[in-house]
Protein backbone atom coordinates (compact mmCIF):
# COMPACT_ATOMS: atom_id res chain seq x y z
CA UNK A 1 7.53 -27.27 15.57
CA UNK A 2 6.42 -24.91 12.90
CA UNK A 3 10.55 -24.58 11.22
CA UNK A 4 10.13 -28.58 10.79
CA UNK A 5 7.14 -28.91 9.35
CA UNK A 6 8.24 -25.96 6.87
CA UNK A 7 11.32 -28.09 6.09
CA UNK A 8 8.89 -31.18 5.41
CA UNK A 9 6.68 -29.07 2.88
CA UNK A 10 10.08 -27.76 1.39
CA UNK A 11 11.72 -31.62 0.96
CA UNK A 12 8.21 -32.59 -0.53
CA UNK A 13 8.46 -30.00 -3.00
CA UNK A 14 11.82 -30.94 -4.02
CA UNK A 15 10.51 -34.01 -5.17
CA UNK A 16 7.53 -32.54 -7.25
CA UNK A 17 9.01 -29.42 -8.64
CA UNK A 18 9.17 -30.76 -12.24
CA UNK A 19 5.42 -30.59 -11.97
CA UNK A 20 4.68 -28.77 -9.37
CA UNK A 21 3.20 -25.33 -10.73
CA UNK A 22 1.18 -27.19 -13.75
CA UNK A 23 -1.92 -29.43 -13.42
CA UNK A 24 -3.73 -31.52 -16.41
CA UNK A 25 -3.08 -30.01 -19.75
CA UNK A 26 0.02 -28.08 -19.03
CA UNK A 27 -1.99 -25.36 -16.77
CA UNK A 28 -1.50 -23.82 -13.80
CA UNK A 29 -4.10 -23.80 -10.67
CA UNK A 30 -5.00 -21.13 -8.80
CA UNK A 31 -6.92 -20.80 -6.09
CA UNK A 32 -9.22 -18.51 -5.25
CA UNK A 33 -10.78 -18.03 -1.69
CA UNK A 34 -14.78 -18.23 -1.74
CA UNK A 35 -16.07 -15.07 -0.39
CA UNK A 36 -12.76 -13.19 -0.76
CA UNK A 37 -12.95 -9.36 -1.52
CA UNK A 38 -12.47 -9.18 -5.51
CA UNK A 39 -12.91 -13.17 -5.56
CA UNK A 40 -15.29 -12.81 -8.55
CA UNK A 41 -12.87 -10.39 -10.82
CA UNK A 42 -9.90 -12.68 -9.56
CA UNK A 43 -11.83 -15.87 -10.86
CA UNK A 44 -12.73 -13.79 -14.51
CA UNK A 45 -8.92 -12.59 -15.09
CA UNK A 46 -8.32 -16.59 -14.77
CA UNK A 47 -11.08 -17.78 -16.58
CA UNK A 48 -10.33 -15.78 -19.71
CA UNK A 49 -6.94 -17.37 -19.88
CA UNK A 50 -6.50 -21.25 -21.52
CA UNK A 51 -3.11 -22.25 -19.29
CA UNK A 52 -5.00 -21.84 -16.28
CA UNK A 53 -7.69 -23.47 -14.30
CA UNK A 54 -9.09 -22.09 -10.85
CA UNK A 55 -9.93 -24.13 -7.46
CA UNK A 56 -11.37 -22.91 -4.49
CA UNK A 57 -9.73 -25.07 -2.23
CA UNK A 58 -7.36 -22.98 0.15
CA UNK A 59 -4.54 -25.93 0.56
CA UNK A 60 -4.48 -27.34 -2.93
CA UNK A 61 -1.19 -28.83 -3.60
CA UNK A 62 -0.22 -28.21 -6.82
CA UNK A 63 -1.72 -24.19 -7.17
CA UNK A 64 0.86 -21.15 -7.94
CA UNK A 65 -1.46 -18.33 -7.17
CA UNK A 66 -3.53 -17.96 -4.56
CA UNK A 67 -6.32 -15.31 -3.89
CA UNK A 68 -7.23 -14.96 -0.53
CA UNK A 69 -7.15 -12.49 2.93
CA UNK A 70 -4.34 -11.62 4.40
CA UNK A 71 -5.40 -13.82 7.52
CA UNK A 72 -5.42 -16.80 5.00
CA UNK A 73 -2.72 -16.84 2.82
CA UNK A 74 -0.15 -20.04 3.11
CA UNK A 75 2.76 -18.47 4.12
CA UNK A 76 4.76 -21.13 4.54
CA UNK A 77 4.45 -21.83 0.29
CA UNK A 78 4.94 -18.20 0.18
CA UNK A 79 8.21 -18.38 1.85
CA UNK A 80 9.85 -21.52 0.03
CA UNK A 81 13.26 -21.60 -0.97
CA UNK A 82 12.65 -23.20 -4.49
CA UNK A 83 10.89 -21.27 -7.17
CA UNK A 84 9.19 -24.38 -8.83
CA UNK A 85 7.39 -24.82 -5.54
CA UNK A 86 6.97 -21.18 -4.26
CA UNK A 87 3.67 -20.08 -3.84
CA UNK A 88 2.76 -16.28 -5.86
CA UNK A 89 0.34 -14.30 -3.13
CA UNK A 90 -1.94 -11.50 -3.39
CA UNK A 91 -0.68 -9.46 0.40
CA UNK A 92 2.73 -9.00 0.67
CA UNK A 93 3.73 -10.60 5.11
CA UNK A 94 4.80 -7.17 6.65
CA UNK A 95 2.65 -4.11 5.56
CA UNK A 96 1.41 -3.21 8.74
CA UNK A 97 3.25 0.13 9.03
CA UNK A 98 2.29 0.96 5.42
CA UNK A 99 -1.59 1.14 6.30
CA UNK A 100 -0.89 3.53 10.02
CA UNK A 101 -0.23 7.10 9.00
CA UNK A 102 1.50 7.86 12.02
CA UNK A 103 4.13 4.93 11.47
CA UNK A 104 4.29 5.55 7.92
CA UNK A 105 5.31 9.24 8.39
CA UNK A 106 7.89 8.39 10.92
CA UNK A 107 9.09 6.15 8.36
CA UNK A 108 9.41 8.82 5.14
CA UNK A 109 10.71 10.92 7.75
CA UNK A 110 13.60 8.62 8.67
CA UNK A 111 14.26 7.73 5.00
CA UNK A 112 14.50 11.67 4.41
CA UNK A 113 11.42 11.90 2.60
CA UNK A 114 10.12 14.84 3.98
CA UNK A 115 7.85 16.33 1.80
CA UNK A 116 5.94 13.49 0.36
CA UNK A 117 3.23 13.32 3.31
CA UNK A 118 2.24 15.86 5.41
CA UNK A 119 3.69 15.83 9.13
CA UNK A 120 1.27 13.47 11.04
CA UNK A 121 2.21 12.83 14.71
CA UNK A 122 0.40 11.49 17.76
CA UNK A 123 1.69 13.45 20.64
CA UNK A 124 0.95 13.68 24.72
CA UNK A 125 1.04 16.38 27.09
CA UNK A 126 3.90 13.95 28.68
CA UNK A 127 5.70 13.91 25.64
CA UNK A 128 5.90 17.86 24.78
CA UNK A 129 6.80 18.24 28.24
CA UNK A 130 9.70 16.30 28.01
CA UNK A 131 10.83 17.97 25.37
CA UNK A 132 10.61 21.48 26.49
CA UNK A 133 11.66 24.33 24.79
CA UNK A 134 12.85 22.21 21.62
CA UNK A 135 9.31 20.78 20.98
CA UNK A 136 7.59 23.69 18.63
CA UNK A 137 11.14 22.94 16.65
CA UNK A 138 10.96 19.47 16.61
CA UNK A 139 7.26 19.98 14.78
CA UNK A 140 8.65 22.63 12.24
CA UNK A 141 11.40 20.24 11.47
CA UNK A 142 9.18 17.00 10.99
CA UNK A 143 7.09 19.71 8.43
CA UNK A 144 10.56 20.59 6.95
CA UNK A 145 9.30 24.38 8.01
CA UNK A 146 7.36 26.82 9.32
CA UNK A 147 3.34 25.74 8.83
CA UNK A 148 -0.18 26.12 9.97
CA UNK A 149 -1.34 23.01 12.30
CA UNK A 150 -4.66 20.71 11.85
CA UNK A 151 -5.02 19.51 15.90
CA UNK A 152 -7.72 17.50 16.86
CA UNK A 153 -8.05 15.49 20.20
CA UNK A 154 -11.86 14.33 20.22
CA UNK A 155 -13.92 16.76 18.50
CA UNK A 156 -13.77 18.97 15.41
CA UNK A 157 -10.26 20.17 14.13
CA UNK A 158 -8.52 23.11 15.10
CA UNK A 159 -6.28 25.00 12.67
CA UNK A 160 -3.05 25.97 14.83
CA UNK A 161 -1.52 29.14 13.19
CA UNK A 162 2.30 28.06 14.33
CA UNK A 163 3.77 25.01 16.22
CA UNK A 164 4.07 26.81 19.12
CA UNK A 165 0.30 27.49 19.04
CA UNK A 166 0.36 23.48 19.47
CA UNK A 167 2.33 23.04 22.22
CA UNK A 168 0.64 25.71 24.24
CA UNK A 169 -2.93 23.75 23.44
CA UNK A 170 -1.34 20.37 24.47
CA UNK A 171 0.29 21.35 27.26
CA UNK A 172 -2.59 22.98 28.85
CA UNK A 173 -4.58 19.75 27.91
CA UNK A 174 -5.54 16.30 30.22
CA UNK A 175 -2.10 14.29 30.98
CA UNK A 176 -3.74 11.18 29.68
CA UNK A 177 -4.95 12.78 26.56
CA UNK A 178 -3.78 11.54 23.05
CA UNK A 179 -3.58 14.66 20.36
CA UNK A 180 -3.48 14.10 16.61
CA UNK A 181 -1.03 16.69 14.90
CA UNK A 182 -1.07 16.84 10.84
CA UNK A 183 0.49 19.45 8.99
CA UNK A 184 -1.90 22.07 7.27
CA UNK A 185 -1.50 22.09 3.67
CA UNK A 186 -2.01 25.55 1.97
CA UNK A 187 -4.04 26.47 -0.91
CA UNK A 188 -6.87 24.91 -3.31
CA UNK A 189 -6.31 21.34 -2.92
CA UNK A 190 -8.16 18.23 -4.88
CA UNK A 191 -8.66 14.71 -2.91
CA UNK A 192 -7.70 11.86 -4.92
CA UNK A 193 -7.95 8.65 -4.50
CA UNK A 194 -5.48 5.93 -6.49
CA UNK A 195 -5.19 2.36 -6.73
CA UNK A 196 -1.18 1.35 -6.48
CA UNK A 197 0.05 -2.39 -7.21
CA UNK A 198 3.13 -3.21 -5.65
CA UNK A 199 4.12 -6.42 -7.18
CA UNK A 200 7.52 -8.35 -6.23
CA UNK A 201 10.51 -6.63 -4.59
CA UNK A 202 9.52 -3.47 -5.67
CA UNK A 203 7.57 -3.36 -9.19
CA UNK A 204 4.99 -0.44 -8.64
CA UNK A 205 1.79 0.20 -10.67
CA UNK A 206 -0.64 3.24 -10.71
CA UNK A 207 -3.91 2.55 -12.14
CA UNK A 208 -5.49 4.11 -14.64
CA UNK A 209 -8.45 5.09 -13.12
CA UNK A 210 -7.51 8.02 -9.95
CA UNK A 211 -10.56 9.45 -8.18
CA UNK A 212 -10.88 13.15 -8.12
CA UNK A 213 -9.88 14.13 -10.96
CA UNK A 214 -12.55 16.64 -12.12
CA UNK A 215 -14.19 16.42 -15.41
CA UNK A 216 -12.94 20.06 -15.86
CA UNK A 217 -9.66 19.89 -16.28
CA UNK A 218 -7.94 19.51 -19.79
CA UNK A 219 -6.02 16.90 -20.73
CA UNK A 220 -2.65 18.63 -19.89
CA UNK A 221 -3.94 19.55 -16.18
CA UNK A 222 -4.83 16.05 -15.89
CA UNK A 223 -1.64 14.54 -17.10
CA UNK A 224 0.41 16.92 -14.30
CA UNK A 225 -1.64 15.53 -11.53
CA UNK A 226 -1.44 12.55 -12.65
CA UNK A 227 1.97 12.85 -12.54
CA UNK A 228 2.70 14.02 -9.60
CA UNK A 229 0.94 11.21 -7.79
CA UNK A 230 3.03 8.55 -9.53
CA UNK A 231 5.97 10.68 -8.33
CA UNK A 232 5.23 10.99 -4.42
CA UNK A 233 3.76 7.24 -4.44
CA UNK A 234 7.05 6.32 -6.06
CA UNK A 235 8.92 7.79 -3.46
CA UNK A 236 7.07 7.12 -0.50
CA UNK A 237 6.67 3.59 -1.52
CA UNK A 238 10.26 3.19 -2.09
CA UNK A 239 10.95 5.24 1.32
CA UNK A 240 8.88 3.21 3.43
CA UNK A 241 10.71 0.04 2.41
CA UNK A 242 13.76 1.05 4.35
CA UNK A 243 12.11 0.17 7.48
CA UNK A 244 11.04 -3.56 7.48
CA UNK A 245 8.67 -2.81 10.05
CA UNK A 246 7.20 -0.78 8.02
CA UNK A 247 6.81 -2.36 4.56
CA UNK A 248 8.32 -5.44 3.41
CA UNK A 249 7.61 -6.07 0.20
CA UNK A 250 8.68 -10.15 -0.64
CA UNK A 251 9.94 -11.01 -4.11
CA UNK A 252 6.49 -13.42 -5.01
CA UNK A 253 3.78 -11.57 -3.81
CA UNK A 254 1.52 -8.60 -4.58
CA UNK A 255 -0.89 -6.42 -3.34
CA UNK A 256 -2.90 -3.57 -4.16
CA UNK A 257 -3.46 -0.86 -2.01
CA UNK A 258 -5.74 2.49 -2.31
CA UNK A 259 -3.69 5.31 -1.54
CA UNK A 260 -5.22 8.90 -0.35
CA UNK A 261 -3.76 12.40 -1.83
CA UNK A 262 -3.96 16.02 -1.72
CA UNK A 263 -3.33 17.40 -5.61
CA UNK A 264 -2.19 21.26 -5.00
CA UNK A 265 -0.86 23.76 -7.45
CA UNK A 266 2.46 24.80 -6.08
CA UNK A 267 4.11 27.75 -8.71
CA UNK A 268 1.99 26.92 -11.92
CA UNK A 269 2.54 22.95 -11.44
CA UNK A 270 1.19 20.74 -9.54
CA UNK A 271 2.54 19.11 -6.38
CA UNK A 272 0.73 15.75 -4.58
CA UNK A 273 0.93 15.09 -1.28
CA UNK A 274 0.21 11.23 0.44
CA UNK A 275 -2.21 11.37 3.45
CA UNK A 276 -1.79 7.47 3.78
CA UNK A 277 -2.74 4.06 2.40
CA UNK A 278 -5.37 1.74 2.80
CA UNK A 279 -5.99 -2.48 2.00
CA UNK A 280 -8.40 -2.29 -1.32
CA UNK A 281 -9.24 -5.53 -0.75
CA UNK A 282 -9.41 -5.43 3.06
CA UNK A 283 -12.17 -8.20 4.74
CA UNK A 284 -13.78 -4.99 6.96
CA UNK A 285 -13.70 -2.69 3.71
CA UNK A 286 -17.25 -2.89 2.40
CA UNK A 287 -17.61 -2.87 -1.65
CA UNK A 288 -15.74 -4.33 -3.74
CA UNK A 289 -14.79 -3.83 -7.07
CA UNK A 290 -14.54 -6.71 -8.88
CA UNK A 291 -13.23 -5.12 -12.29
CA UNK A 292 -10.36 -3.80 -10.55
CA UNK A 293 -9.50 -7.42 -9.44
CA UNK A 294 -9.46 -8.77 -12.32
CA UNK A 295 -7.33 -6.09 -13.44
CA UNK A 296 -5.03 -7.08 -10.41
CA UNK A 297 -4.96 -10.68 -11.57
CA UNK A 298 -4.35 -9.88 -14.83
CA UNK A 299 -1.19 -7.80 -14.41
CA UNK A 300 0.08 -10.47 -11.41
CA UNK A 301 -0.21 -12.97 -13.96
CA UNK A 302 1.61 -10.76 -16.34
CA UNK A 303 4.05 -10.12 -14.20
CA UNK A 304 4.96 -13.29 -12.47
CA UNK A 305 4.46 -15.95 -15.34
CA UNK A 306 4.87 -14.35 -18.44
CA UNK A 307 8.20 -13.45 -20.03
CA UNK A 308 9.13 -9.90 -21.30
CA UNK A 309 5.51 -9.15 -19.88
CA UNK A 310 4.39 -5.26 -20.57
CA UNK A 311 1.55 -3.55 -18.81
CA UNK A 312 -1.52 -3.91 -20.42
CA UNK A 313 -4.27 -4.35 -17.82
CA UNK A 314 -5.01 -1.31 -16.37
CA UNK A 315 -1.91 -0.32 -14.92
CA UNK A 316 1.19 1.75 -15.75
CA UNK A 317 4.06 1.25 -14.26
CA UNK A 318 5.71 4.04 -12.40
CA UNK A 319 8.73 2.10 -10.79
């Protein structure tokens, strides 16, 4: 059974843990996965560093870091009791409901955190039947107000000018059909696109680098938006750890996700909005950007190993 052979690895450890986490010379393996998103900038971050030496075999015994997908990461190190033998991981177990928009809104919303994303619902003709008269509310409550409607089952979006405009197109729809509701967000917006590091319980990173952000704007403009997407990732990320099926960030592990906003000026200063996250270093992803794992690595190691570590790789801490 899986609980005793976890206890075996565990009583094993307890007999190595004076040298578990070091190797020949005092350093400390890590293992990266070959072919891994980012395995190249995960290997350099190591590489550059004298107490450390890198293998690539997934089950060495004596590593402290591993590098590797999701699908692939020893969970069962991960999880040990003792911290001589526990194993530091770059996904955190349960983050499933972090990287589904739907699920993550229903989360924030929960958690009271209404605001931070727009409304984003999938809803049925069955579903705003049952519940009648109360379901244009229900939507302007979920938007925490009266807003326009981005509804979209299929084809090209359709920009419903109330909730009740919604429910009257659903409910004259297919039984069987499956709607996608997002709240409309007003005014001249700017996509962004940021890299967040979410290291142990709850240590969160923004990096430096955010997508979008025109050439045009000052430095001041810049800073604001900036700013404001710390603050609603902060919040978001912190709101979404309420519900462990949602995001359950474990005390030895990292990850680093890419997180879509909408920048919007709202009364001369500028308001961001979360549209959802995504796995940076996802298998299925594409590209990869090997400078930003090495920045990763570099701030994990930081972080994990180091005492009275400060940000220094790419990464300012916003939490």
């Amino acid at each position: 059974p899986r609980h005793v052979g976890a206890k075996l690895v565990s009583i094993v450890g307890s007999f190595t843990a004076g040298t578990y986490d070091e190797h020949e010379g005092g350093k400390k393996v890590a293992s990266i996965a070959i072919g891994a998103p980012g395995a190249k900038g995960a290997a350099k971050a190591l590489a550059a560093r004298e107490d450390w030496e890198v293998t690539t075999n997934p089950n060495a015994p004596l590593c402290s870091l591993q590098w590797a997908p999701h699908r692939t990461v020893r969970w069962e190190r991960v999880m040990e009791e003792s911290p001589a033998t526990r194993l530091v991981a770059s996904h955190h177990y349960a983050r499933a409901g972090l990287l589904r928009r739907v699920e993550l809104f229903s989360a924030l919303a929960s958690a009271g955190a209404i605001g931070s994303m727009p409304a984003t619902l999938t809803l049925t003709k069955k579903g705003v039947t049952a519940a009648g008269e109360d379901a244009a509310a229900a939507l302007e409550t979920a938007a925490g107000g009266v807003c326009r409607w981005r509804l979209r089952q299929g084809g090209p979006v359709v920009i419903c000018p109330s909730a009740a405009d919604v429910v009257r197109r659903i409910s004259g729809g297919v039984e069987t059909q499956r709607w996608s509701v997002v709240q409309h967000i007003e005014g001249s917006t700017m996509d962004l696109r940021a890299t967040v590091l979410v290291a142990g319980s709850l240590h969160i990173g923004l990096h430096r680098n955010i997508s979008g952000l025109g050439e045009s704007l000052d430095a001041e403009e810049a800073f604001g938006i900036r700013r404001a997407a710390a603050d609603v990732l902060s919040v978001a990320i912190n709101a979404a750890t309420k519900n462990r099926k949602c995001f359950l960030p474990f005390p030895n592990c990292f990850e680093v996700f890419t997180a879509s906003l909408l920048a919007v000026r709202d009364r001369g200063h500028w308001k961001a909005w979360l549209l959802g996250f995504e796995d940076t270093f996802a298998e299925d992803s594409g590209g990869f950007d090997d400078c930003l794992a090495e920045d990763v690595v570099s701030a994990a190691i930081g972080f994990f190993f180091e005492a009275g570590w400060k940000p220094k790789s790419g990464f300012e801490t916003i939490d």
